[in-house]
N, C-alpha and C. Protein backbone atom coordinates (compact mmCIF):
# COMPACT_ATOMS: atom_id res chain seq x y z
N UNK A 1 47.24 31.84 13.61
CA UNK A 1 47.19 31.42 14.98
C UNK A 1 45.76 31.00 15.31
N UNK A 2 45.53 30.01 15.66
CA UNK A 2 44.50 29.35 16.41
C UNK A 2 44.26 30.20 17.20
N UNK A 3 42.68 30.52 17.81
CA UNK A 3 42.41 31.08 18.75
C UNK A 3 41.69 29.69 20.01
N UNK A 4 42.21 30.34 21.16
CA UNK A 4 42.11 29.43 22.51
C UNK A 4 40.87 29.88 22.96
N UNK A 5 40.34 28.81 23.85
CA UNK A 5 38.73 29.28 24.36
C UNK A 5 39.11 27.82 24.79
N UNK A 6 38.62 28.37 26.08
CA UNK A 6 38.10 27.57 27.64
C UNK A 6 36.58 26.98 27.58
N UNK A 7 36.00 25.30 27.68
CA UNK A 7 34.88 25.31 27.72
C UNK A 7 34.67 24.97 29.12
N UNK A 8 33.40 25.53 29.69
CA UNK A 8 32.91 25.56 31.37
C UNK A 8 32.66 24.60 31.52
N UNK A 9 32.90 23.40 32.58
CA UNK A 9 32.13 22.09 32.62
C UNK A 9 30.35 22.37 32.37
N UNK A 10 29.95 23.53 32.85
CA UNK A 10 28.33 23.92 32.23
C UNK A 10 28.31 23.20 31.31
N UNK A 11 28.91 24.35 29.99
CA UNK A 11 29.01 24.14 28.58
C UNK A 11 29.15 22.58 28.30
N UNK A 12 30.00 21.74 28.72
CA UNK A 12 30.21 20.75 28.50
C UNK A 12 28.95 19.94 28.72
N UNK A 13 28.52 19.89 30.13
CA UNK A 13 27.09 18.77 30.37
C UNK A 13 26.02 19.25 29.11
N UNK A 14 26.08 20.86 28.89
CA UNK A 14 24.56 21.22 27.61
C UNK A 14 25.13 20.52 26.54
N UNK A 15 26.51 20.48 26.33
CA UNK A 15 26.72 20.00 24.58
C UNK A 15 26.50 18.63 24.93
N UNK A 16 26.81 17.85 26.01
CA UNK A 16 26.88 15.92 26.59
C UNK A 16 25.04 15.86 25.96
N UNK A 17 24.09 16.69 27.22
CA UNK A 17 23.04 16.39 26.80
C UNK A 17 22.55 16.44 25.69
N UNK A 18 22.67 17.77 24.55
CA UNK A 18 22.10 17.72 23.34
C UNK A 18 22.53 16.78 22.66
N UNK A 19 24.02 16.13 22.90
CA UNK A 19 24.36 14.75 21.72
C UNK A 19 23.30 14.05 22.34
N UNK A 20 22.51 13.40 23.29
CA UNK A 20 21.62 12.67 23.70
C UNK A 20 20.14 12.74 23.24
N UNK A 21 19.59 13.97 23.34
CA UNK A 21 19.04 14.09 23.00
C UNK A 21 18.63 14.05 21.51
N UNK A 22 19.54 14.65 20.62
CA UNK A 22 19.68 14.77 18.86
C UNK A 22 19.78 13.17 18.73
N UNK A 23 20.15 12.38 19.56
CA UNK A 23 20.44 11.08 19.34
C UNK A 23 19.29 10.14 19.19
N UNK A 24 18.97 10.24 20.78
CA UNK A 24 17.14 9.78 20.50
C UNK A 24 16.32 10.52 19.57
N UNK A 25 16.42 11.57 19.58
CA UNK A 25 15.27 11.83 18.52
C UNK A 25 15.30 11.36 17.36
N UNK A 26 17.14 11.37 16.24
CA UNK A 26 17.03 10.22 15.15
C UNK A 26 16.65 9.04 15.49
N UNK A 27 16.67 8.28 16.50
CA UNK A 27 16.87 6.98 16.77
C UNK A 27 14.92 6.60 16.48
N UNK A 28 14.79 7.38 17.45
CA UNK A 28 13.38 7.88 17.17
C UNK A 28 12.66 7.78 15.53
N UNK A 29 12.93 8.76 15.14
CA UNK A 29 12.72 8.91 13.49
C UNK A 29 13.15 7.82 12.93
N UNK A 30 13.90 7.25 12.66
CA UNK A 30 14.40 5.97 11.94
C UNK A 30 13.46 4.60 12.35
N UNK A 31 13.29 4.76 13.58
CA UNK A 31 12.06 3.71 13.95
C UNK A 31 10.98 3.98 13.81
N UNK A 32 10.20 4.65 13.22
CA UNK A 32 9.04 5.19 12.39
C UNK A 32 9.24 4.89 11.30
N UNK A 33 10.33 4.84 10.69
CA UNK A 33 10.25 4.25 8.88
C UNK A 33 9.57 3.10 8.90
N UNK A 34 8.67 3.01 8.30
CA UNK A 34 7.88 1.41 8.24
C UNK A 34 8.97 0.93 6.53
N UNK A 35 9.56 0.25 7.42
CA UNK A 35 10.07 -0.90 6.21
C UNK A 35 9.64 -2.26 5.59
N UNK A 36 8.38 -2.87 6.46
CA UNK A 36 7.79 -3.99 5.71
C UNK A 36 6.47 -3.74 6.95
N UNK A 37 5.30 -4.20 5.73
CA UNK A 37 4.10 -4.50 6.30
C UNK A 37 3.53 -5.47 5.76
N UNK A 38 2.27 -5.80 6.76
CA UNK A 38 1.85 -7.52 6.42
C UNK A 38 0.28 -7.17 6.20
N UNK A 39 -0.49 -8.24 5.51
CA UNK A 39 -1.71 -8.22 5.39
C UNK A 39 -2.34 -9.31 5.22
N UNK A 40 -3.48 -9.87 6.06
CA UNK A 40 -4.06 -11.49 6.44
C UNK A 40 -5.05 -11.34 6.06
N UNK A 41 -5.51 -12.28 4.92
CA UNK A 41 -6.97 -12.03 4.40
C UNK A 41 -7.48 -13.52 5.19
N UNK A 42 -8.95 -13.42 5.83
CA UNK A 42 -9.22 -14.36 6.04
C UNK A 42 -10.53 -14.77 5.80
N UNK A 43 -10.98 -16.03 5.75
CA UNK A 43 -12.54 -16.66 5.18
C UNK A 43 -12.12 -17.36 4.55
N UNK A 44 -13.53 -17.36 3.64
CA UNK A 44 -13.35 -18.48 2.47
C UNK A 44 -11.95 -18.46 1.33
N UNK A 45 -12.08 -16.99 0.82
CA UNK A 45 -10.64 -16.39 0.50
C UNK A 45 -9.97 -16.26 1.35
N UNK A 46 -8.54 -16.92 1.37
CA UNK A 46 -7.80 -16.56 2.67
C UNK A 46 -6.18 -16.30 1.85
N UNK A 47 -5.41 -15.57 2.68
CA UNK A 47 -3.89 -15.88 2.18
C UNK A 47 -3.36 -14.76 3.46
N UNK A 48 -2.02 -14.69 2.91
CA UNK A 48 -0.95 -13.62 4.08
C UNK A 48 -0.20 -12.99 2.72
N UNK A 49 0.43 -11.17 2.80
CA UNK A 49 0.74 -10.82 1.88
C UNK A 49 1.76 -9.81 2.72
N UNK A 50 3.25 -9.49 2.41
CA UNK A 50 4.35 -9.36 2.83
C UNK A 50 4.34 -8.04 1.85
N UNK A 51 4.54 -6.82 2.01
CA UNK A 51 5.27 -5.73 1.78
C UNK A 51 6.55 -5.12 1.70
N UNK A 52 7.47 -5.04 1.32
CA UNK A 52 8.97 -4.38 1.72
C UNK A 52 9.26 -3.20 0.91
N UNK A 53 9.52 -1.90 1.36
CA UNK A 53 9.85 -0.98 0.61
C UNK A 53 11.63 -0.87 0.50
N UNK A 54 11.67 -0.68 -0.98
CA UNK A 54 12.87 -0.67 -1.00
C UNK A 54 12.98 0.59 -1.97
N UNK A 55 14.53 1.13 -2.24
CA UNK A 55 14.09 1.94 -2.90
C UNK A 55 13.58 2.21 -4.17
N UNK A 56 12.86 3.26 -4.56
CA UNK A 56 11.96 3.43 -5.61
C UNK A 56 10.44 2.48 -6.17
N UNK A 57 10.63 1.23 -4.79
CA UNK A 57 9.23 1.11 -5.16
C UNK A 57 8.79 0.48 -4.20
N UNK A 58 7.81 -0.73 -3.61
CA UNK A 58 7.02 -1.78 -3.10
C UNK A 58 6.76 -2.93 -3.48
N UNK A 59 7.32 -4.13 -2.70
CA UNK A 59 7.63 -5.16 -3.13
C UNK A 59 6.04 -6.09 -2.85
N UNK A 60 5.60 -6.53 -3.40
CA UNK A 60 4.06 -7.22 -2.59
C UNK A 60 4.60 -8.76 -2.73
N UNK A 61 4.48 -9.60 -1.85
CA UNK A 61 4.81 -11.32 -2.37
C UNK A 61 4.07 -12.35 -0.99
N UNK A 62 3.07 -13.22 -1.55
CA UNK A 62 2.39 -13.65 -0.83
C UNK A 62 1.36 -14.51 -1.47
N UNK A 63 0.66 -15.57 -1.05
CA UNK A 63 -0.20 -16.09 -1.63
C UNK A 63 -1.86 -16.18 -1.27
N UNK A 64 -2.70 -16.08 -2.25
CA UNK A 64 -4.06 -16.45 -2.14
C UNK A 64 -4.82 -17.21 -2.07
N UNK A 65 -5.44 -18.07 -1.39
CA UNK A 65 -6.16 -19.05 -1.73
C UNK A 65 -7.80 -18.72 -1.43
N UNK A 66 -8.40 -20.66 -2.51
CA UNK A 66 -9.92 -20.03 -2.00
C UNK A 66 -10.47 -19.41 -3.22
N UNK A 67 -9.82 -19.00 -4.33
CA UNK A 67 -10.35 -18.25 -5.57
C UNK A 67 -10.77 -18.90 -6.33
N UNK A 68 -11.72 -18.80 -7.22
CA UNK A 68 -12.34 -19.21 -8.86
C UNK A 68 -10.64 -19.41 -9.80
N UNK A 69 -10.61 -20.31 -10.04
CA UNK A 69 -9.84 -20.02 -10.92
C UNK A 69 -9.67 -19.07 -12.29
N UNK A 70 -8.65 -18.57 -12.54
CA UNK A 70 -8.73 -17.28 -13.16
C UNK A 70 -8.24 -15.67 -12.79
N UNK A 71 -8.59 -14.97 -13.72
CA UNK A 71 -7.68 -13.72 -13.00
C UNK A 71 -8.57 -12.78 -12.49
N UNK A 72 -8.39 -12.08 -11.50
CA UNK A 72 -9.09 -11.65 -10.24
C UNK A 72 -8.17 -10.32 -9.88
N UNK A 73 -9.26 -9.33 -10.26
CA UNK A 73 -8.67 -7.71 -9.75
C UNK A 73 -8.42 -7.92 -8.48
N UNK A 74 -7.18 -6.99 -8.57
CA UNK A 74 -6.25 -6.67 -7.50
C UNK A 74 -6.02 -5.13 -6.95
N UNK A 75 -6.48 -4.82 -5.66
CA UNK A 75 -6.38 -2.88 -5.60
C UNK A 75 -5.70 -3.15 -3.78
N UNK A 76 -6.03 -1.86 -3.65
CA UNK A 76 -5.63 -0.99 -2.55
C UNK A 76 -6.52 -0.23 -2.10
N UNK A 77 -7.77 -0.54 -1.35
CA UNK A 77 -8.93 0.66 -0.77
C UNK A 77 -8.47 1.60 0.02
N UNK A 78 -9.08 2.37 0.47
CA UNK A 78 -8.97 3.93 0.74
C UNK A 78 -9.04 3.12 2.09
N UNK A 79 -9.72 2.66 2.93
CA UNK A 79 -9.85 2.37 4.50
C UNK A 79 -9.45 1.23 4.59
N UNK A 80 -8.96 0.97 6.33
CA UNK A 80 -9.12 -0.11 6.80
C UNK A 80 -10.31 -1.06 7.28
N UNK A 81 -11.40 -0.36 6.86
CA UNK A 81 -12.72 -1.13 7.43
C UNK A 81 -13.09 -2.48 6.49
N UNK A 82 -13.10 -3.36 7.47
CA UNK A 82 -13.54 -4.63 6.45
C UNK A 82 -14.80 -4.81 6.61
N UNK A 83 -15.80 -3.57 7.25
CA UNK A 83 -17.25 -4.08 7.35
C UNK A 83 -18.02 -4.09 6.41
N UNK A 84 -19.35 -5.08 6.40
CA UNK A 84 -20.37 -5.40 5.55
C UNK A 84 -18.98 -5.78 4.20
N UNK A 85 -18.65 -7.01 4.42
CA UNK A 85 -18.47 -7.81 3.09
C UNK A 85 -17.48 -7.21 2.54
N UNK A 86 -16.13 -6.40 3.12
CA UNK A 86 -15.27 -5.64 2.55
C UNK A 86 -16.09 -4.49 1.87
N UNK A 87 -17.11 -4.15 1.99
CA UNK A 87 -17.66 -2.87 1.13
C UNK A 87 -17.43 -1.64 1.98
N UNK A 88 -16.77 -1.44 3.28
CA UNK A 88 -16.88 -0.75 4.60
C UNK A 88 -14.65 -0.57 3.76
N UNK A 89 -14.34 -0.82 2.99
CA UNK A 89 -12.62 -0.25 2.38
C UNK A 89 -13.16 0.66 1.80
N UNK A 90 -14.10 1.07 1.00
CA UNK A 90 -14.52 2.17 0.33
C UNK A 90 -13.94 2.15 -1.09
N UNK A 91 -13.51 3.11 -1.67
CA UNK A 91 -13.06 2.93 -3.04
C UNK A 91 -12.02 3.01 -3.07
N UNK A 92 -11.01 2.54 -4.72
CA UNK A 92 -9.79 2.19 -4.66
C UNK A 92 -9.35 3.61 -3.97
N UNK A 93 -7.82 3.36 -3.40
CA UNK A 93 -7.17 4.24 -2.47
C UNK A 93 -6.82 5.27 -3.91
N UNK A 94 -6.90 6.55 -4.18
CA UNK A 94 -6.95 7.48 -5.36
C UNK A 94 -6.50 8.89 -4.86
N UNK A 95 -5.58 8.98 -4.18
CA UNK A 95 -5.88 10.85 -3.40
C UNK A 95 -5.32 11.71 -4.57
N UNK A 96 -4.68 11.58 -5.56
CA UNK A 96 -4.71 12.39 -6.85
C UNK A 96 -5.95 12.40 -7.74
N UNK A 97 -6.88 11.50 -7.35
CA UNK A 97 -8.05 11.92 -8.08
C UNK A 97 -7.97 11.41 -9.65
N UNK A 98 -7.26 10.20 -9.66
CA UNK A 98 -7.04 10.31 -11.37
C UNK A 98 -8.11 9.10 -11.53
N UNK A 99 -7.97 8.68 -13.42
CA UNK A 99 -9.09 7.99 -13.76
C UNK A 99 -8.34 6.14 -13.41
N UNK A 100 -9.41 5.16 -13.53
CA UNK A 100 -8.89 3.21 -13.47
C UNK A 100 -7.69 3.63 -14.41
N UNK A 101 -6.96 2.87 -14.19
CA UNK A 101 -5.81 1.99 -14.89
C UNK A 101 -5.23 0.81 -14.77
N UNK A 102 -4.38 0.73 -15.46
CA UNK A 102 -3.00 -0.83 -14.98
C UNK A 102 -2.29 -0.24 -14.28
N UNK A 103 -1.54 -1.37 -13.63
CA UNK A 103 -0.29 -1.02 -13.13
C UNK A 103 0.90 -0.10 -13.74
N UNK A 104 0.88 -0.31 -15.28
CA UNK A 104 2.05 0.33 -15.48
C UNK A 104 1.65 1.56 -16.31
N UNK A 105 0.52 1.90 -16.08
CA UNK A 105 -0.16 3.47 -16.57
C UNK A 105 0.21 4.62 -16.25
N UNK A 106 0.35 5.60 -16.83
CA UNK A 106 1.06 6.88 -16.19
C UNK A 106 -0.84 7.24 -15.19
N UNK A 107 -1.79 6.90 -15.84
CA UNK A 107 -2.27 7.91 -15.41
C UNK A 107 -3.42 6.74 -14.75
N UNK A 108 -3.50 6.13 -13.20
CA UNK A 108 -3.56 5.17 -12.60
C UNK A 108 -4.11 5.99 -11.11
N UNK A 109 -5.04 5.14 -10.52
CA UNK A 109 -5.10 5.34 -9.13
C UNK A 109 -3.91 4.48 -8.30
N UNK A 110 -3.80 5.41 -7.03
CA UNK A 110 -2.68 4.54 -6.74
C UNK A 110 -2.49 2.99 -6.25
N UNK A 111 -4.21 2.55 -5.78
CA UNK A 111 -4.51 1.59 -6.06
C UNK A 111 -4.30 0.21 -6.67
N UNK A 112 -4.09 0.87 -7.92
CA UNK A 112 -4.26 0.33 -9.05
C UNK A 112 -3.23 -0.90 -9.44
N UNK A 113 -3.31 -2.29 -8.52
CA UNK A 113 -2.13 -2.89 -8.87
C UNK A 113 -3.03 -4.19 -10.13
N UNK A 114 -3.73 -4.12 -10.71
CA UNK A 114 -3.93 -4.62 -11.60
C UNK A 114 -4.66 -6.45 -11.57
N UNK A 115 -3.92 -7.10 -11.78
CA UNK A 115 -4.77 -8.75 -11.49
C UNK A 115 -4.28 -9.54 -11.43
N UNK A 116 -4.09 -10.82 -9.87
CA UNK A 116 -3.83 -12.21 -9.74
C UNK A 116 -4.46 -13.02 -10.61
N UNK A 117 -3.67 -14.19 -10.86
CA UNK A 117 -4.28 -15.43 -11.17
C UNK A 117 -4.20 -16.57 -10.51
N UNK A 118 -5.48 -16.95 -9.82
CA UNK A 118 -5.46 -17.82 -9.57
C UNK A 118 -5.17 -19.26 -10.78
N UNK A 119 -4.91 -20.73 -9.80
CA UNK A 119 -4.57 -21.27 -10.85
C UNK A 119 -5.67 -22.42 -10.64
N UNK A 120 -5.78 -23.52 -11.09
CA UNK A 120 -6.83 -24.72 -10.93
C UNK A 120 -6.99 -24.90 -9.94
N UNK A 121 -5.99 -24.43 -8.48
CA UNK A 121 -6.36 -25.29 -7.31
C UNK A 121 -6.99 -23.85 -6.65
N UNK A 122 -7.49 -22.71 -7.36
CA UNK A 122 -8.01 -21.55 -6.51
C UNK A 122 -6.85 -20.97 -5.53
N UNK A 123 -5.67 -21.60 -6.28
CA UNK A 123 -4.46 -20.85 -5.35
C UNK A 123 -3.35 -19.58 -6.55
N UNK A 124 -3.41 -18.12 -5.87
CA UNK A 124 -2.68 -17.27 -6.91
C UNK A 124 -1.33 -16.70 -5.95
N UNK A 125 -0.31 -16.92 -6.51
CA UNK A 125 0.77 -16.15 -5.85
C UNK A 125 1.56 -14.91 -6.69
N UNK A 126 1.49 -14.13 -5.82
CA UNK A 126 1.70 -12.77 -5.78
C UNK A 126 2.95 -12.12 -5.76
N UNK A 127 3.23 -11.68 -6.77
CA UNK A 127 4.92 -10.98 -6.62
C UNK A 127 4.80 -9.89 -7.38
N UNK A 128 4.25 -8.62 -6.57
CA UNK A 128 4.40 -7.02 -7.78
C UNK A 128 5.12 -6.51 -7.22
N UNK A 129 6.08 -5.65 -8.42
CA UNK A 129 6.89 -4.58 -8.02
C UNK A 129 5.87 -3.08 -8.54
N UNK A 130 5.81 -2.26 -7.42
CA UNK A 130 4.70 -1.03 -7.20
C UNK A 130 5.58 0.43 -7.25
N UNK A 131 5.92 0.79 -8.76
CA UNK A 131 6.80 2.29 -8.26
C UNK A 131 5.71 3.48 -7.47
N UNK A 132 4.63 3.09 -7.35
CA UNK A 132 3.20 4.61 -7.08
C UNK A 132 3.11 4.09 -5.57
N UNK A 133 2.92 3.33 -4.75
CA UNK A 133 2.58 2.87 -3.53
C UNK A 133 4.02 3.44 -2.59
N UNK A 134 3.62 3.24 -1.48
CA UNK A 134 4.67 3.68 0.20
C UNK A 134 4.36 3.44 0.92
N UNK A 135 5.39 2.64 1.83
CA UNK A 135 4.63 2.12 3.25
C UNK A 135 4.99 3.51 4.38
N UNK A 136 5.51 5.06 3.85
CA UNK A 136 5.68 6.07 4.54
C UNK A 136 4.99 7.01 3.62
N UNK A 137 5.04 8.12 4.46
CA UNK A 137 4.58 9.28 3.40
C UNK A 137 2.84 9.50 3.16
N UNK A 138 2.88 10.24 1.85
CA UNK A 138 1.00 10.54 2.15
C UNK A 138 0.91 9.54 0.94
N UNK A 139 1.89 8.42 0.21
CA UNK A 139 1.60 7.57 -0.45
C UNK A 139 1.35 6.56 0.32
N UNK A 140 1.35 6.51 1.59
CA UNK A 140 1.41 5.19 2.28
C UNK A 140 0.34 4.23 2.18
N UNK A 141 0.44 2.96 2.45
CA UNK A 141 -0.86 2.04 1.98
C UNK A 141 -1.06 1.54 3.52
N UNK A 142 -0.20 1.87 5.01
CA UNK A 142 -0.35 1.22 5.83
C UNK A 142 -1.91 1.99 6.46
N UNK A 143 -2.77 1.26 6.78
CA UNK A 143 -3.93 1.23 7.97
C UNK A 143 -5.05 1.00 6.56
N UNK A 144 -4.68 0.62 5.36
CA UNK A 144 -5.62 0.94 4.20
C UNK A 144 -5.81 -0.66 3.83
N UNK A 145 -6.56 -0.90 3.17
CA UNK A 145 -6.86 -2.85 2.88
C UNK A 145 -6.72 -2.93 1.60
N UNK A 146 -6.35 -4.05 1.16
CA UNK A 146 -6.58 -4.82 -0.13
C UNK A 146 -7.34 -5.74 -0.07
N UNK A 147 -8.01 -5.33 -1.34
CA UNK A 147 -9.31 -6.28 -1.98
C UNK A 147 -9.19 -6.81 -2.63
N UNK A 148 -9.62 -8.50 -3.18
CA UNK A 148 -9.70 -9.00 -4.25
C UNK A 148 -10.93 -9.11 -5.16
N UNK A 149 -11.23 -9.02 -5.65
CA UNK A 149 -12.27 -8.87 -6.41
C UNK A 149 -12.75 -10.30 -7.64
N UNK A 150 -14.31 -10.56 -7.38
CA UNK A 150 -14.39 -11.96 -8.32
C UNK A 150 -14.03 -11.84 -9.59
N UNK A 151 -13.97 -10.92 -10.42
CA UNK A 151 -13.67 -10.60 -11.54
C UNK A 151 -12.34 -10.35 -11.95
N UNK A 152 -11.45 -10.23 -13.34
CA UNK A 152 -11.18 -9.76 -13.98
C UNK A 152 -10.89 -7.97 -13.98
N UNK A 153 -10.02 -7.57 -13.91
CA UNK A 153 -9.99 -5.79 -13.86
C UNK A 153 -9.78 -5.50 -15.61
N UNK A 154 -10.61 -5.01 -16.21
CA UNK A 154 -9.92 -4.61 -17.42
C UNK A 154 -8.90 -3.48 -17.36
N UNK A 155 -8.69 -3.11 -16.58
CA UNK A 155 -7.63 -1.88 -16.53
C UNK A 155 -8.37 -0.67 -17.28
N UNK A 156 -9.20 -0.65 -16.77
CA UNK A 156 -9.78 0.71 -17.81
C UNK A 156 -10.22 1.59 -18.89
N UNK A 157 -10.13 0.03 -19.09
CA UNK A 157 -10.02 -0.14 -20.83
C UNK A 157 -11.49 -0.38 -21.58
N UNK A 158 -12.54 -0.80 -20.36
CA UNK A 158 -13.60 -1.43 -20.81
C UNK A 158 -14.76 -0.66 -21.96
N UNK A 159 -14.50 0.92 -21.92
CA UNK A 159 -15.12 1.42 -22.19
C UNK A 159 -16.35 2.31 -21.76
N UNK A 160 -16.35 2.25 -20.80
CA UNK A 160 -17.74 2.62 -19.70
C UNK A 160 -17.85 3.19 -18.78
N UNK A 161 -18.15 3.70 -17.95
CA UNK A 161 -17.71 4.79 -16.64
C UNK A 161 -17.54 3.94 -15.90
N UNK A 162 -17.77 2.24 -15.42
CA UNK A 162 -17.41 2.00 -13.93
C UNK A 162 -16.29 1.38 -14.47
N UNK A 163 -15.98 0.90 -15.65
CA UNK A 163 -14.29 0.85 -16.52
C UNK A 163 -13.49 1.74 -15.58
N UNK A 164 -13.87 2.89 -15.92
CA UNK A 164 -12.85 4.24 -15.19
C UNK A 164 -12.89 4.46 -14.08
N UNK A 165 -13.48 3.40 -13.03
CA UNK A 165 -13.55 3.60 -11.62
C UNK A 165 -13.67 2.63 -10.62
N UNK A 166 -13.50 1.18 -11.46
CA UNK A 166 -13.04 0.06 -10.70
C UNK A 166 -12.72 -0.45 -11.80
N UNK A 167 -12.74 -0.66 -12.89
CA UNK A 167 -12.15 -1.83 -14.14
C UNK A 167 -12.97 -2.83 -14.11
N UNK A 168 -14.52 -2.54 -13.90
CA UNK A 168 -15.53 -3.38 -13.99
C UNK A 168 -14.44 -4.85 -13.17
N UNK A 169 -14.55 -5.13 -11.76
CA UNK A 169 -13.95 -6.15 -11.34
C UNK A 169 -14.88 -6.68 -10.83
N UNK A 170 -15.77 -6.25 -10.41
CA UNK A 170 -16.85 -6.86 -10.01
C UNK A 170 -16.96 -6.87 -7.95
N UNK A 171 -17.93 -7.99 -7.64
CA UNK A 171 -17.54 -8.22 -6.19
C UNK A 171 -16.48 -7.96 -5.60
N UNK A 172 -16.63 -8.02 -4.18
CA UNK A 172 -15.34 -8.08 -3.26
C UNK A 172 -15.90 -9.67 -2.70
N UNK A 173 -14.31 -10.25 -2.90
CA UNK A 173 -14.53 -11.58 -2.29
C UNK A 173 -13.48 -11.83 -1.61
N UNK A 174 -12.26 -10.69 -1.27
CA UNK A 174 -11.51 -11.41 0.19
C UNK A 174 -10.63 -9.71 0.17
N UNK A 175 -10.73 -9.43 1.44
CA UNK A 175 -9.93 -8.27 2.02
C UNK A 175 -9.06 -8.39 3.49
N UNK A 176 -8.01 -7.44 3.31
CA UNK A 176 -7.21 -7.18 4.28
C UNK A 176 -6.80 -5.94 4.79
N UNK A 177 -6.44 -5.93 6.02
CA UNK A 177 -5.94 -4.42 6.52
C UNK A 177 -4.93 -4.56 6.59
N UNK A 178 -3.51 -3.50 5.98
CA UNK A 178 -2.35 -3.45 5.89
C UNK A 178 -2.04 -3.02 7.12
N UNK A 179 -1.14 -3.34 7.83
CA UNK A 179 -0.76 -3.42 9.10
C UNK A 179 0.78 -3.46 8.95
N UNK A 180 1.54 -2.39 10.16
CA UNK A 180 3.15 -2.17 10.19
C UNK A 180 3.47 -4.00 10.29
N UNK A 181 4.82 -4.07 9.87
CA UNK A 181 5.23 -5.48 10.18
C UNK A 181 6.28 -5.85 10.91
N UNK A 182 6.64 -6.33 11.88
CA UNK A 182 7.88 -6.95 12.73
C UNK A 182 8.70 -6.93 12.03
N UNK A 183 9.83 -6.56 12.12
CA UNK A 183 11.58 -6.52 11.28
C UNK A 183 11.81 -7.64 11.74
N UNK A 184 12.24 -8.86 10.99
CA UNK A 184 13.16 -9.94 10.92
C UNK A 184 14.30 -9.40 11.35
């Protein structure tokens, strides 16, 4: 036998409001997921660079212009500051503390997306897939910049201590601040 129970119109408006409330607050939470962010490098180096997280990794696709032709380290700095010459991003973004790498290194800053090529016309387009990066979480890359660098990244390979802590890339010659992005 089922047991019977009377609810009080009280009861009723507290359970009406909490569906309202539990409601906004997911609605809430779900609009905090940053699902795509954008990043505008501008100057002499200039381009726009598109983010989308999907699952298990970070999509980067966008183009560069303005470069030496050739291949040109590619990271993720720790700040959004583009002052004094992009040197105001600070060092690659690293909060595990590990040593330079490539992209597809187990043991990599998270940084670490490795190197564009530009092509004869100083123009490089960009398409990485990033399993270590997040546009949520304490992996997140949003309010943090990307740098390009005049050089070459050896991935860590170079042999030398600044090998293991930028990939000897040399200069900064065009940066951006990753910024949430408008949903299409």
């Amino acid at each position: 036998m089922v047991p019977k129970f009377k609810i009080s119109s009280h009861m009723m408006l507290i359970l009406f409001f909490t569906e309202i409330v539990t409601s906004r607050h997911i609605f809430k939470r779900q609009s905090l997921t940053n699902k795509r962010a954008v990043a505008d490098i501008k100057g002499d180096v200039s381009g726009r660079l598109i983010m989308t997280e999907e699952p298990h990794q970070v999509t980067i696709e966008g183009e560069i212009r303005g470069l030496i032709p050739g291949y040109h380290g590619f990271h993720i700095h720790e700040f959004g500051d583009l002052s004094e010459d992009c040197q105001g991003a600070g060092s690659h973004f690293n909060p595990l503390e590990l040593p330079h790498g490539g992209p597809t290194d187990t043991q990599r800053h998270n940084g670490d997306l490795g190197n564009i090529l530009a092509n004869k016309n100083g123009e490089a387009k960009v398409n990485i897939k990033d399993s270590v990066i997040r546009l949520n979480g304490a992996s997140s890359i949003i309010g943090r910049s990307f740098v390009v660098h005049q050089n070459e990244d050896d991935l860590g390979k170079g042999g030398n201590d600044e090998s293991l802590k930028t990939g000897n890339a040399g200069p900064r010659v065009g940066c951006a601040v990753i910024g949430i992005a408008k949903l299409f």
